[in-house]
PDB file of N, CA and C in Angstrom:
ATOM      1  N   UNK A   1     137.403 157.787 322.112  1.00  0.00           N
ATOM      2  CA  UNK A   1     137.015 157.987 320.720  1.00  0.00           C
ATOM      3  C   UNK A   1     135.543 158.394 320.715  1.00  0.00           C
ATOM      4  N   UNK A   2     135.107 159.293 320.448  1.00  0.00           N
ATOM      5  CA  UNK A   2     133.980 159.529 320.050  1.00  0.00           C
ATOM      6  C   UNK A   2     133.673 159.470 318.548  1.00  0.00           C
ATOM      7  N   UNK A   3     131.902 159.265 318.685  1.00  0.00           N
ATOM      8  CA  UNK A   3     130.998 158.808 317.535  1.00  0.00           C
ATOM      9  C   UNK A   3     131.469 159.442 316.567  1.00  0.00           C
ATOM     10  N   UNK A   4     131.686 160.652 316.869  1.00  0.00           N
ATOM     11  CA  UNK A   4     131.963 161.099 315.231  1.00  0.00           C
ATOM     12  C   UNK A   4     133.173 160.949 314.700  1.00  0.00           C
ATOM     13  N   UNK A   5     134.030 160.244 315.229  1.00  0.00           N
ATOM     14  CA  UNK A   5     135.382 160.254 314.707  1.00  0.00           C
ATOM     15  C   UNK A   5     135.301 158.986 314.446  1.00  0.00           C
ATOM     16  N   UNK A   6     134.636 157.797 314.578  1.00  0.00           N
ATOM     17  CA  UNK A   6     134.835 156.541 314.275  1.00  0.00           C
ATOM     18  C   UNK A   6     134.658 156.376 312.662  1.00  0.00           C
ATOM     19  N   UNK A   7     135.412 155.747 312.541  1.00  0.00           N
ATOM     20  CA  UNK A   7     134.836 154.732 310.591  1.00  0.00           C
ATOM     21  C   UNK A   7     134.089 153.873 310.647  1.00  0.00           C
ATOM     22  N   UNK A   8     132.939 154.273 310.662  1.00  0.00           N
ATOM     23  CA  UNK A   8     132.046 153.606 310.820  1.00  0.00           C
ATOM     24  C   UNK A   8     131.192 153.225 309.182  1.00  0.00           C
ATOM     25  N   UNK A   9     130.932 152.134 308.235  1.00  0.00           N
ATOM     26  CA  UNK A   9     130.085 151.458 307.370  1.00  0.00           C
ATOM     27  C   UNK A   9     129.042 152.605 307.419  1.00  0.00           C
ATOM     28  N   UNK A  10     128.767 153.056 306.131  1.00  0.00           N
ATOM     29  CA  UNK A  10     127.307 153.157 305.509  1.00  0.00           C
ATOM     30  C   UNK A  10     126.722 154.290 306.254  1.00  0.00           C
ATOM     31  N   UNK A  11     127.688 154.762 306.902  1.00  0.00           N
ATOM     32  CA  UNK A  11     127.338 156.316 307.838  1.00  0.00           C
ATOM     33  C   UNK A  11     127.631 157.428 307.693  1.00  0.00           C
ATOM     34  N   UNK A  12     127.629 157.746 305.949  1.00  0.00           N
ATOM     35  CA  UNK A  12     127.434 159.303 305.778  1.00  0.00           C
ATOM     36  C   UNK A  12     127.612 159.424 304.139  1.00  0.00           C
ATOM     37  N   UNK A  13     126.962 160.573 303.502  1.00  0.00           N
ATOM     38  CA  UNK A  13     126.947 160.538 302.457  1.00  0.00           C
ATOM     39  C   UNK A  13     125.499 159.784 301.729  1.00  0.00           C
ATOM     40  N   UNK A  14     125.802 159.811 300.524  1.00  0.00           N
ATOM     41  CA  UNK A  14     125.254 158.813 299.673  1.00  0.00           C
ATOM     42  C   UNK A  14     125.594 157.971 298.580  1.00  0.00           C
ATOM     43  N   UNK A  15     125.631 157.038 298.685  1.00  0.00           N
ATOM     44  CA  UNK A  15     126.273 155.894 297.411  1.00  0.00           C
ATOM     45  C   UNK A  15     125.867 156.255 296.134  1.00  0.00           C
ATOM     46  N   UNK A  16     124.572 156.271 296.068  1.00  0.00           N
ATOM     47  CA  UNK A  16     124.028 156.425 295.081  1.00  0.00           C
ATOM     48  C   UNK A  16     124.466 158.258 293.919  1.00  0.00           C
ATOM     49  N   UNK A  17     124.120 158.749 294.861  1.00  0.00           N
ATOM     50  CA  UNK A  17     124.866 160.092 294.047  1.00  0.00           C
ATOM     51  C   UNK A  17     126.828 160.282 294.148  1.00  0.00           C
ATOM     52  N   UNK A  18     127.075 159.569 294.994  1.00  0.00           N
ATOM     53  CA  UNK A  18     128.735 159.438 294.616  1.00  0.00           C
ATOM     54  C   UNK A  18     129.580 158.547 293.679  1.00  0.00           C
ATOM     55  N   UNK A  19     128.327 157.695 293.291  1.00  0.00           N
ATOM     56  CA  UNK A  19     128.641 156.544 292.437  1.00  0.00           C
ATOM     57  C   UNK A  19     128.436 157.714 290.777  1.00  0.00           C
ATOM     58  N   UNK A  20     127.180 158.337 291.061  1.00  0.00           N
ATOM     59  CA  UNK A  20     126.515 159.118 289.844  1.00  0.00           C
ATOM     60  C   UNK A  20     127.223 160.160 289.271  1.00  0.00           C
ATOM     61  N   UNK A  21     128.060 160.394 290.693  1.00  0.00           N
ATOM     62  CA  UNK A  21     129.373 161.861 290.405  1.00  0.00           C
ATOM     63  C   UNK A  21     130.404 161.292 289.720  1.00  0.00           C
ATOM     64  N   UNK A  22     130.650 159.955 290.154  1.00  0.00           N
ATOM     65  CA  UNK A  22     131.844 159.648 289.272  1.00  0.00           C
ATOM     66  C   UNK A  22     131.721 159.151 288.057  1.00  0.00           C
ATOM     67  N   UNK A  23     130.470 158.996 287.461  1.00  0.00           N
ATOM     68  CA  UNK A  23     129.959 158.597 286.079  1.00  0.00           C
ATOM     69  C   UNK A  23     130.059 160.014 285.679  1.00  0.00           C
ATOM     70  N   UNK A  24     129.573 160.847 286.248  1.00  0.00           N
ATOM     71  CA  UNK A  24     129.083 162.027 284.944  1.00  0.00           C
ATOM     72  C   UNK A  24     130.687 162.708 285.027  1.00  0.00           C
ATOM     73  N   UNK A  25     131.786 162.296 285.826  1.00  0.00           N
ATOM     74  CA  UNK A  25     133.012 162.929 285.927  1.00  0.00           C
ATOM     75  C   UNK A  25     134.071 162.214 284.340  1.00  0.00           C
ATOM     76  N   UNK A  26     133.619 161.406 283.839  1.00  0.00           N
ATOM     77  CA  UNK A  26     133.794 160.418 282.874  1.00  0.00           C
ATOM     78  C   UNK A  26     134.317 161.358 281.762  1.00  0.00           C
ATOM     79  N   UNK A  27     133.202 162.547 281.667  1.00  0.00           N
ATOM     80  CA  UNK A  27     133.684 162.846 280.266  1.00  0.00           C
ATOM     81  C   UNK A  27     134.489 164.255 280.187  1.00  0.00           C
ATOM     82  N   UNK A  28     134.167 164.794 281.509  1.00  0.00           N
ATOM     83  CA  UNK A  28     135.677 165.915 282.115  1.00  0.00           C
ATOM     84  C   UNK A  28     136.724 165.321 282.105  1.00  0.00           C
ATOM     85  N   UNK A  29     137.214 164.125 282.415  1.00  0.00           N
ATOM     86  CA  UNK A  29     138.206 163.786 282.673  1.00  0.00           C
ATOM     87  C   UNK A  29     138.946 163.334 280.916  1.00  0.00           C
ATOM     88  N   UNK A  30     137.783 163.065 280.482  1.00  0.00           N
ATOM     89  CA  UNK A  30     138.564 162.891 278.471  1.00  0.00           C
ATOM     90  C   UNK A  30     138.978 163.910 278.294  1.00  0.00           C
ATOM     91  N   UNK A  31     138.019 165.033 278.040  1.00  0.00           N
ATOM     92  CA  UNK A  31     138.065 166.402 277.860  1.00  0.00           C
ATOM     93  C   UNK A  31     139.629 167.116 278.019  1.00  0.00           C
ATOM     94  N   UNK A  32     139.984 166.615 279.477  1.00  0.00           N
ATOM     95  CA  UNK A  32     141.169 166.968 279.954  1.00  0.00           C
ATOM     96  C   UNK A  32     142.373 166.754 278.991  1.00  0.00           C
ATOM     97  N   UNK A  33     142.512 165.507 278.248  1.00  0.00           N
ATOM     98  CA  UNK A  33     143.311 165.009 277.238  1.00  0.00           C
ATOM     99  C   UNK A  33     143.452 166.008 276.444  1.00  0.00           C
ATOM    100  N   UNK A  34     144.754 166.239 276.185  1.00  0.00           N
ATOM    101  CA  UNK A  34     144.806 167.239 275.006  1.00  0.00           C
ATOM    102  C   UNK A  34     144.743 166.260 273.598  1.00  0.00           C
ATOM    103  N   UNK A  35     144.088 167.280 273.179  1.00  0.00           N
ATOM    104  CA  UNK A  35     143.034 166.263 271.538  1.00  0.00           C
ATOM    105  C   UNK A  35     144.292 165.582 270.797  1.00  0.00           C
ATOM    106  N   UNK A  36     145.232 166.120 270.569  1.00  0.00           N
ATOM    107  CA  UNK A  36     146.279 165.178 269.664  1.00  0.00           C
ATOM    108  C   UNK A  36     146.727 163.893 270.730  1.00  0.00           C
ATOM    109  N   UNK A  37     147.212 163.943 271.797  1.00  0.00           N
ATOM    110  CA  UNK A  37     147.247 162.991 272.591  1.00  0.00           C
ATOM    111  C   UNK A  37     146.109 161.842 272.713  1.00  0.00           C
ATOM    112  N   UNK A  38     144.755 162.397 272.836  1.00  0.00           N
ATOM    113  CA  UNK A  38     143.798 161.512 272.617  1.00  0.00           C
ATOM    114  C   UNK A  38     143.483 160.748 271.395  1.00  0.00           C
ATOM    115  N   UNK A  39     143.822 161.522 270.297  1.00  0.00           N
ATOM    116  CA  UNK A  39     143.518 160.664 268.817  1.00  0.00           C
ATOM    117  C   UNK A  39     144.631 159.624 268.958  1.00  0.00           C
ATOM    118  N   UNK A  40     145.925 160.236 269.420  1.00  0.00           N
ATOM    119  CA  UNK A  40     146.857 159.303 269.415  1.00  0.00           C
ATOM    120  C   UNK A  40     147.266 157.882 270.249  1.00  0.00           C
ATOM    121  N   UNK A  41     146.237 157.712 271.464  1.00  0.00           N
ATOM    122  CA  UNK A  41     146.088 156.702 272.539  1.00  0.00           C
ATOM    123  C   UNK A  41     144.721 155.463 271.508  1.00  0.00           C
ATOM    124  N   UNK A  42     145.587 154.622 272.102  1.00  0.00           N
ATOM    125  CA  UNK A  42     144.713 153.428 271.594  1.00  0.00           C
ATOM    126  C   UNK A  42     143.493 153.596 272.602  1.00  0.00           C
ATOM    127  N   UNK A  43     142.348 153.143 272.688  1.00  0.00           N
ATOM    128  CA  UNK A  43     140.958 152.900 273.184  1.00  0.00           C
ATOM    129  C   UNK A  43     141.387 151.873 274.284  1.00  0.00           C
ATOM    130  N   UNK A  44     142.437 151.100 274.765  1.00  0.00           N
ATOM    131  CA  UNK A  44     142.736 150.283 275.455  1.00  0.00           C
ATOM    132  C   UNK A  44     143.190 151.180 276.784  1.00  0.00           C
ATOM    133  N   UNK A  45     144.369 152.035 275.932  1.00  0.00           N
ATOM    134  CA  UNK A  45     145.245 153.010 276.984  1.00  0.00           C
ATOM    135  C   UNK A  45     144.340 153.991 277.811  1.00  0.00           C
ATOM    136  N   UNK A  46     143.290 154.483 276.561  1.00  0.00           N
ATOM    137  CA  UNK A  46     142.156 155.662 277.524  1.00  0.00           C
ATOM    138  C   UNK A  46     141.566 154.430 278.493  1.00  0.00           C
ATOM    139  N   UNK A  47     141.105 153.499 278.414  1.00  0.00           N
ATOM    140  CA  UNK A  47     139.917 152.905 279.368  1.00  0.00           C
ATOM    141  C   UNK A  47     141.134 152.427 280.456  1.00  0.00           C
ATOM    142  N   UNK A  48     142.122 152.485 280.442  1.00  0.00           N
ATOM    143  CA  UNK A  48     143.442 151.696 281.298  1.00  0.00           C
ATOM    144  C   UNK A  48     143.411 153.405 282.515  1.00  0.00           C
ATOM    145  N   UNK A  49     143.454 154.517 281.853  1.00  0.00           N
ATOM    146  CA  UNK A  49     143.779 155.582 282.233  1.00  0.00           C
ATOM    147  C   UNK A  49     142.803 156.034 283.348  1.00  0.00           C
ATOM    148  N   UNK A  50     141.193 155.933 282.939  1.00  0.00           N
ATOM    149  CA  UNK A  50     140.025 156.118 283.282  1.00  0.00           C
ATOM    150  C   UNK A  50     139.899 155.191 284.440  1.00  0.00           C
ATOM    151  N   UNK A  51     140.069 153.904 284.214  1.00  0.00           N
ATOM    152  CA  UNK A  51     139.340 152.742 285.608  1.00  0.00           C
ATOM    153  C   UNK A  51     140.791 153.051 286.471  1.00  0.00           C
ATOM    154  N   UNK A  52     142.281 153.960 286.003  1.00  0.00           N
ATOM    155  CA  UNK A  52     142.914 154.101 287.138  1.00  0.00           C
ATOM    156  C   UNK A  52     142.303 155.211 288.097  1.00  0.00           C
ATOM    157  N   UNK A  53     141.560 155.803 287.302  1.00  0.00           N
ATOM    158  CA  UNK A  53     140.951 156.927 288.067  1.00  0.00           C
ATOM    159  C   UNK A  53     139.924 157.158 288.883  1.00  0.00           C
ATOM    160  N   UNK A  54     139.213 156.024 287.995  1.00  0.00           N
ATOM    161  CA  UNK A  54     137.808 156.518 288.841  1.00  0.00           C
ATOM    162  C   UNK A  54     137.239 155.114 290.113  1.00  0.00           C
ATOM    163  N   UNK A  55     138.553 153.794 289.795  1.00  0.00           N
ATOM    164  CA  UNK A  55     138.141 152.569 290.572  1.00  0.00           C
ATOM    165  C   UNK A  55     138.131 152.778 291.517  1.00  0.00           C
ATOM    166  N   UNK A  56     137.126 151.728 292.515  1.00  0.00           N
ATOM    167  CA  UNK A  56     136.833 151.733 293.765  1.00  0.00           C
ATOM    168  C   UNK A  56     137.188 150.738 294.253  1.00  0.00           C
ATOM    169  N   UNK A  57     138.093 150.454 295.260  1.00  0.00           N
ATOM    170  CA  UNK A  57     138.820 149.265 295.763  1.00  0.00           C
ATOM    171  C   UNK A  57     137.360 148.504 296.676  1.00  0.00           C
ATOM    172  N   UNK A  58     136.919 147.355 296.186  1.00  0.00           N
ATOM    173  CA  UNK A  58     136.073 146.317 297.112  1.00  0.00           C
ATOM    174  C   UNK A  58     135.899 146.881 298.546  1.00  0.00           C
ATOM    175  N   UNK A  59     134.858 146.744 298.882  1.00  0.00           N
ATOM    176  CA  UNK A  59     134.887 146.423 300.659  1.00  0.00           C
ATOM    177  C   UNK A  59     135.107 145.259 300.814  1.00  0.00           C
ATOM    178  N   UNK A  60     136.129 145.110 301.759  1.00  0.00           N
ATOM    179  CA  UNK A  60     136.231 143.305 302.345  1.00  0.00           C
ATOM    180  C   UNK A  60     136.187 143.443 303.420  1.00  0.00           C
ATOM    181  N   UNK A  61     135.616 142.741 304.446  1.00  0.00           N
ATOM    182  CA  UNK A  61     135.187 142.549 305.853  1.00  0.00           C
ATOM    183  C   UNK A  61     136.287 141.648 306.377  1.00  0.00           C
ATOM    184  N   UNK A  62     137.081 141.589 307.409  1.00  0.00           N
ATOM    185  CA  UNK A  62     138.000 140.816 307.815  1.00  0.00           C
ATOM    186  C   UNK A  62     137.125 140.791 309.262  1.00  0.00           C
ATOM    187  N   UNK A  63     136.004 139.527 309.243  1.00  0.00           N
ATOM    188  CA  UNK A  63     135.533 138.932 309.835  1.00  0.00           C
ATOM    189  C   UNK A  63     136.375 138.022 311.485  1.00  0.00           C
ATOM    190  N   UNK A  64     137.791 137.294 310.873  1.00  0.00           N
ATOM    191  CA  UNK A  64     138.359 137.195 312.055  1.00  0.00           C
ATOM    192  C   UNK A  64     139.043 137.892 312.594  1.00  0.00           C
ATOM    193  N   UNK A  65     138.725 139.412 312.538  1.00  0.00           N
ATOM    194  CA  UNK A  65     139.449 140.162 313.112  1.00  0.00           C
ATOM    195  C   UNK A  65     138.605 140.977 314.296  1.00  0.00           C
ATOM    196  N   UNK A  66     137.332 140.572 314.218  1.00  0.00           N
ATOM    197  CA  UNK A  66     135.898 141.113 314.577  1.00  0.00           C
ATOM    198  C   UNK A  66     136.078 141.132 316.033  1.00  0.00           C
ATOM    199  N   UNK A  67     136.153 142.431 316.637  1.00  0.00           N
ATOM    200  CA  UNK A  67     135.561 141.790 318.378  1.00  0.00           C
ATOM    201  C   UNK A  67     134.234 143.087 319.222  1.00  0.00           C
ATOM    202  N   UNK A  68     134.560 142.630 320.788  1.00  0.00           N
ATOM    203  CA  UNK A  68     133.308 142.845 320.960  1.00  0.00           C
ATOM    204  C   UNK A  68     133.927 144.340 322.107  1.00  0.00           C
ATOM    205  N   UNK A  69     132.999 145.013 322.621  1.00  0.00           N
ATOM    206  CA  UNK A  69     133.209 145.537 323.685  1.00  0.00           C
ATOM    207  C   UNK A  69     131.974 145.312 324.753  1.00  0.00           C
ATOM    208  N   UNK A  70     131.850 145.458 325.530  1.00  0.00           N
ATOM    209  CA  UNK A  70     130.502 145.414 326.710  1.00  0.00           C
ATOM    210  C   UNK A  70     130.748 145.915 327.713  1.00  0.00           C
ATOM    211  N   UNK A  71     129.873 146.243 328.023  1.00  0.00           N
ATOM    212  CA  UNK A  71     129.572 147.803 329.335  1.00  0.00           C
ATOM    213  C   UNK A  71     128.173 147.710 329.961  1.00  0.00           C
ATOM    214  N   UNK A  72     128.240 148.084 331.029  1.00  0.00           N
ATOM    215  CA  UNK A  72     127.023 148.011 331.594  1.00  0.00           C
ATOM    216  C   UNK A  72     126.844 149.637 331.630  1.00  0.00           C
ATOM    217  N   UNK A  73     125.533 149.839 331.257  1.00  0.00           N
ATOM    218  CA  UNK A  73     125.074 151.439 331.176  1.00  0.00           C
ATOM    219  C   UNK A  73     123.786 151.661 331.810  1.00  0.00           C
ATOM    220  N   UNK A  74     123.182 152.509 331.681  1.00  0.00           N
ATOM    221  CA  UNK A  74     122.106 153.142 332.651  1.00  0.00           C
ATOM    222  C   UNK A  74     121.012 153.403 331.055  1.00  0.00           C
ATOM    223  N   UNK A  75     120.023 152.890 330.873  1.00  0.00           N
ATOM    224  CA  UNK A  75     118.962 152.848 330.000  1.00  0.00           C
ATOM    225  C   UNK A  75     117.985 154.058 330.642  1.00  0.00           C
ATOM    226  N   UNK A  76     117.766 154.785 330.193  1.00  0.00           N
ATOM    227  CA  UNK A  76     116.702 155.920 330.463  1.00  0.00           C
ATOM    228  C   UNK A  76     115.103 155.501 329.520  1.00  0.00           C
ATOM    229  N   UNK A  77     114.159 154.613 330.434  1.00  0.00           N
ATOM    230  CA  UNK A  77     113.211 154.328 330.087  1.00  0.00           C
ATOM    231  C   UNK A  77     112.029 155.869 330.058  1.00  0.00           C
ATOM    232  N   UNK A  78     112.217 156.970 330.814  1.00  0.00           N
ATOM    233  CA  UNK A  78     111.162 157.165 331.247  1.00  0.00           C
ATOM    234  C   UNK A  78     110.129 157.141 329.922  1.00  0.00           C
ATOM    235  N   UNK A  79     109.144 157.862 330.576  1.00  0.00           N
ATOM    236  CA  UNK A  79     107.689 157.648 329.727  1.00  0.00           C
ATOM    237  C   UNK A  79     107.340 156.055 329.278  1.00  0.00           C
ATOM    238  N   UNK A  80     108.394 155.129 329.435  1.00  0.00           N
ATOM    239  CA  UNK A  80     107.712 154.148 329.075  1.00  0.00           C
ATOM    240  C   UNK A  80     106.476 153.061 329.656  1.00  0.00           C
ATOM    241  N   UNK A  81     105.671 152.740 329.714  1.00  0.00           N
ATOM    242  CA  UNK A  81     104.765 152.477 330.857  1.00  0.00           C
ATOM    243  C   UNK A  81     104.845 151.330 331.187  1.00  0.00           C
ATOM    244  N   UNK A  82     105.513 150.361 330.765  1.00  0.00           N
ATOM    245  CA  UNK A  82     106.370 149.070 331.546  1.00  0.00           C
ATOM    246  C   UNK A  82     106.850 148.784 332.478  1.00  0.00           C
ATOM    247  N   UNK A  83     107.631 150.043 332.937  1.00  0.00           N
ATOM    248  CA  UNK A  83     108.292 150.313 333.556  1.00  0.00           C
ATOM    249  C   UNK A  83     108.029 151.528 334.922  1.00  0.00           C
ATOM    250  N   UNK A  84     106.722 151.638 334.337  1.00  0.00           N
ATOM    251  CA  UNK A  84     105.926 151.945 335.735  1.00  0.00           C
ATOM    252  C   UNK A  84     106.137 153.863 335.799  1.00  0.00           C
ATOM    253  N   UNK A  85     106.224 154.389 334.537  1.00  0.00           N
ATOM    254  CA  UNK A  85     107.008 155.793 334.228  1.00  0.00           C
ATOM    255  C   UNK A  85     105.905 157.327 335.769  1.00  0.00           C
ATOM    256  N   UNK A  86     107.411 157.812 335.861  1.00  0.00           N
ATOM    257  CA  UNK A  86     107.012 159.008 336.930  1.00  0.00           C
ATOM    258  C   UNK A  86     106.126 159.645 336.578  1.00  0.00           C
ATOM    259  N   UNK A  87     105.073 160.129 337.440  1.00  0.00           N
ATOM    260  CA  UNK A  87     104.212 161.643 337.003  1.00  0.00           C
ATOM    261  C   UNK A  87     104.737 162.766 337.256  1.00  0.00           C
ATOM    262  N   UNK A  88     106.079 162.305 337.804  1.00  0.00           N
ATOM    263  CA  UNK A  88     106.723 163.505 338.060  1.00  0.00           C
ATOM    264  C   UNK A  88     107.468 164.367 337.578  1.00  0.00           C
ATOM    265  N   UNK A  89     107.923 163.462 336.819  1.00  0.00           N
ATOM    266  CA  UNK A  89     108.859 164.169 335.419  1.00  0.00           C
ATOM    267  C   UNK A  89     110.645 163.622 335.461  1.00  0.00           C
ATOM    268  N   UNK A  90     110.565 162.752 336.722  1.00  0.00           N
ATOM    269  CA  UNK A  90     111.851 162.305 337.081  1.00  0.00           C
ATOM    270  C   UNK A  90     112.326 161.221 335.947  1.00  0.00           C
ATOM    271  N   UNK A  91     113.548 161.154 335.543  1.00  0.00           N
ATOM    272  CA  UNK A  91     114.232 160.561 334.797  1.00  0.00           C
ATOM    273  C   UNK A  91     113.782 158.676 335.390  1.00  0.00           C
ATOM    274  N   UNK A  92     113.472 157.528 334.748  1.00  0.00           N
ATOM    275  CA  UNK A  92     114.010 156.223 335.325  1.00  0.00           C
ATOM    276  C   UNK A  92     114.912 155.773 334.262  1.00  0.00           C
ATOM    277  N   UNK A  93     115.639 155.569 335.379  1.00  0.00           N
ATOM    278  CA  UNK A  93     117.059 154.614 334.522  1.00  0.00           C
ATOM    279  C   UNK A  93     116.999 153.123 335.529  1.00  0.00           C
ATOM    280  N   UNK A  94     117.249 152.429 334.154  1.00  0.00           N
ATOM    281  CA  UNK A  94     117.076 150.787 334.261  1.00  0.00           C
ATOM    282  C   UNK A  94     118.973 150.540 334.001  1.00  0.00           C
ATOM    283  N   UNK A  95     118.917 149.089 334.554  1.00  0.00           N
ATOM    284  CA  UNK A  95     120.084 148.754 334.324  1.00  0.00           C
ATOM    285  C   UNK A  95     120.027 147.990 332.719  1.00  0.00           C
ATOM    286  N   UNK A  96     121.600 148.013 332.170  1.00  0.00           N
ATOM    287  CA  UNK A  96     121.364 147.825 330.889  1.00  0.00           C
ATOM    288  C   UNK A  96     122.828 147.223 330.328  1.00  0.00           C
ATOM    289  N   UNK A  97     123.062 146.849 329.363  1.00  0.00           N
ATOM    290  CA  UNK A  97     124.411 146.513 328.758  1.00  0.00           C
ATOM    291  C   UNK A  97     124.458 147.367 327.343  1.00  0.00           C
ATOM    292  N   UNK A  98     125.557 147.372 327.205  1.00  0.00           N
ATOM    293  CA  UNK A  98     125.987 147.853 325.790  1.00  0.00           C
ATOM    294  C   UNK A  98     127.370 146.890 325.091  1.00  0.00           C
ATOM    295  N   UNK A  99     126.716 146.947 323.728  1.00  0.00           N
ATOM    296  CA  UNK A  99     127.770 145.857 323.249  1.00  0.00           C
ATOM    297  C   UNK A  99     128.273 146.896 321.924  1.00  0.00           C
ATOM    298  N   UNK A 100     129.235 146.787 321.855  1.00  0.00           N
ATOM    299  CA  UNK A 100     130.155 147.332 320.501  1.00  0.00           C
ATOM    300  C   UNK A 100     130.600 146.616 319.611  1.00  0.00           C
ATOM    301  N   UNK A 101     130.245 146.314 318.623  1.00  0.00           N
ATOM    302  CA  UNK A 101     130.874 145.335 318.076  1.00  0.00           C
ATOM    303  C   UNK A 101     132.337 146.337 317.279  1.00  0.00           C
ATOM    304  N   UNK A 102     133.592 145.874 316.912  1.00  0.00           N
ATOM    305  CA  UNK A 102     134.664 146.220 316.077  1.00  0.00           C
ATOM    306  C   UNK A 102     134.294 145.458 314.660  1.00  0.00           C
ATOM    307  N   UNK A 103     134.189 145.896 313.521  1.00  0.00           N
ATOM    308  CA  UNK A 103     134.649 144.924 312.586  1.00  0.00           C
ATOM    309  C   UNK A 103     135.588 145.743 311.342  1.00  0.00           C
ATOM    310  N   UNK A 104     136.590 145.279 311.372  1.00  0.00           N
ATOM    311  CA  UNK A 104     137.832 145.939 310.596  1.00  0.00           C
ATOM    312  C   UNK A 104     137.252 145.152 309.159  1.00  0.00           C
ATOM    313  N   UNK A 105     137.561 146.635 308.421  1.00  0.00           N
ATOM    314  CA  UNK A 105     137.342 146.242 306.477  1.00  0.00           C
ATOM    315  C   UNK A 105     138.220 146.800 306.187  1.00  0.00           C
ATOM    316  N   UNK A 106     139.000 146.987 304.930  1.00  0.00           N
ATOM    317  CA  UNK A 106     139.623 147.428 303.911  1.00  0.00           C
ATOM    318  C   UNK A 106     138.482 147.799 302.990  1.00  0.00           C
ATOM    319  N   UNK A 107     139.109 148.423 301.804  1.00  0.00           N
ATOM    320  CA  UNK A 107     138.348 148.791 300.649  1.00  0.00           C
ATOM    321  C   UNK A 107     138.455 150.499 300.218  1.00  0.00           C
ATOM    322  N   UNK A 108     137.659 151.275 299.456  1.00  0.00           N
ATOM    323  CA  UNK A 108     137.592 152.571 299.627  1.00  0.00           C
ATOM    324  C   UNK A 108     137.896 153.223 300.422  1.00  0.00           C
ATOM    325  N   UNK A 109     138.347 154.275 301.402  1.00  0.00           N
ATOM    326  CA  UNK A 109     138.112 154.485 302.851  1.00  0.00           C
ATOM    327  C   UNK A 109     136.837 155.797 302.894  1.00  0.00           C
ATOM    328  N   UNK A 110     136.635 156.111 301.446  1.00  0.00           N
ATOM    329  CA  UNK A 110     135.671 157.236 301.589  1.00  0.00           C
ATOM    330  C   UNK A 110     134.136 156.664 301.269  1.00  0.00           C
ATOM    331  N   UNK A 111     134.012 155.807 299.752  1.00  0.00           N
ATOM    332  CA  UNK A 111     132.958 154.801 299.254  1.00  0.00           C
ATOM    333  C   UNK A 111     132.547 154.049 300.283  1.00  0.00           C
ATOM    334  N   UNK A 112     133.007 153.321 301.510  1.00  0.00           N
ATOM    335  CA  UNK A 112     132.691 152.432 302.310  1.00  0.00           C
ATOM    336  C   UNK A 112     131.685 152.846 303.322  1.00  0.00           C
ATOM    337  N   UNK A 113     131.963 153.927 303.443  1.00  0.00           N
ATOM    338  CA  UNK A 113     131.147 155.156 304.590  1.00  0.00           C
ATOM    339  C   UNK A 113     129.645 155.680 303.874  1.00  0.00           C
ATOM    340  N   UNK A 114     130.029 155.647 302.916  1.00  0.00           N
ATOM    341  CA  UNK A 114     128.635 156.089 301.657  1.00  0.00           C
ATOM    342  C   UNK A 114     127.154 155.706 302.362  1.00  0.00           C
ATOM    343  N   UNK A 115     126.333 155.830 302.513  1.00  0.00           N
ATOM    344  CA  UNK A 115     124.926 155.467 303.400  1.00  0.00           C
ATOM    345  C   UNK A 115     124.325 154.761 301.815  1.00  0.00           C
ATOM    346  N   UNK A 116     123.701 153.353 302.113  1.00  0.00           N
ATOM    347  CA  UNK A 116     123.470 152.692 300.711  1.00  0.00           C
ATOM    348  C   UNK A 116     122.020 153.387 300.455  1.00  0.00           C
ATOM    349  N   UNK A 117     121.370 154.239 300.921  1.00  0.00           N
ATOM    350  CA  UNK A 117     119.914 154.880 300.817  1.00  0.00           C
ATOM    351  C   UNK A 117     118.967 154.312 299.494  1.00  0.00           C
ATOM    352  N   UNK A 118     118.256 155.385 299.205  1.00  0.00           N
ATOM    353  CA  UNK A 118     117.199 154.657 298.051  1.00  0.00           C
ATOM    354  C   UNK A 118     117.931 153.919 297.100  1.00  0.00           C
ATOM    355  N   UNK A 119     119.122 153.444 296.825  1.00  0.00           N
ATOM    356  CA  UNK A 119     119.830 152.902 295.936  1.00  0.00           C
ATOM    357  C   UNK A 119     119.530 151.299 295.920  1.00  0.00           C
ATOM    358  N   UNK A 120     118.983 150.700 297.496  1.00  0.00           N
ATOM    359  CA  UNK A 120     119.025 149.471 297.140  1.00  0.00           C
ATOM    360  C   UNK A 120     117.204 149.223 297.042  1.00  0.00           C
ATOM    361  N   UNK A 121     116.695 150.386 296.344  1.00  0.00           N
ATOM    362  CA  UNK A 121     114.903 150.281 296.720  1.00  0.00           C
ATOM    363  C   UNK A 121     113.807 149.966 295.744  1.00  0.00           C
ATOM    364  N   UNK A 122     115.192 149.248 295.105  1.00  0.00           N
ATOM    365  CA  UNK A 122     114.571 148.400 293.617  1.00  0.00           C
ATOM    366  C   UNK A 122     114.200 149.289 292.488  1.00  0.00           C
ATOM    367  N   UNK A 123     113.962 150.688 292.770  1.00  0.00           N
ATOM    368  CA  UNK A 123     113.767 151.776 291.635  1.00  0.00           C
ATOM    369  C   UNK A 123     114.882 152.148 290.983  1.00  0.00           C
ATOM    370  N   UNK A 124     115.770 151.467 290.818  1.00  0.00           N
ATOM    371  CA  UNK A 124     116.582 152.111 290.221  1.00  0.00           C
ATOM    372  C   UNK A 124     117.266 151.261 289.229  1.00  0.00           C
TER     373      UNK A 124
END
């Protein structure tokens, strides 16, 4: 599996303007109603019609379902001077681990991926 094919949380897009698309999509979607049909729907039935449309199913984290992977990999320090870096231009690789964590959610499958960006930066 490679990176880009994983479902990975909060890794692409933006929340904030997909949340904003589906607000300003609010009043296309009345519009759509043909006008005698709309005078004729109670205010209950339009808002019943609308949150079928535009809701976003929760993220839920299924925490005991969570696991790990680990690997030992090759860390490419050079330039770092800790580590005592070449004048030569030669690569150093350190020994290293890698851990993966899995954690399975439900919810949106497109909203969940959303990157939460300036949205949580109190300006808003």
């Amino acid at each position: 599996m490679t990176r880009t094919d994983r479902n990975y949380l909060f890794s692409r897009g933006d929340l904030f303007s997909s949340l904003g698309a589906r607000t300003r999509s609010v009043s296309h979607l009345i519009e759509e109603i043909p006008q005698d049909q709309f005078l004729a729907t109670s205010v209950d039935t339009l808002v019943e019609h609308l949150v079928a449309k535009l809701a976003i199913d929760p993220l839920v984290l299924h925490e005991d379902q969570m696991a790990m992977e680990h690997s030992e990999v090759k860390i490419d320090v050079t330039g770092r001077f800790e580590y005592g870096g070449s004048l030569d231009g030669r690569a150093i690789l350190v020994d290293g681990h890698q851990l993966t964590f899995h954690l399975p959610f439900s919810g949106d499958p497109v909203e969940s991926q959303r990157k939460l960006g300036h949205f949580w930066g109190g300006s808003h």
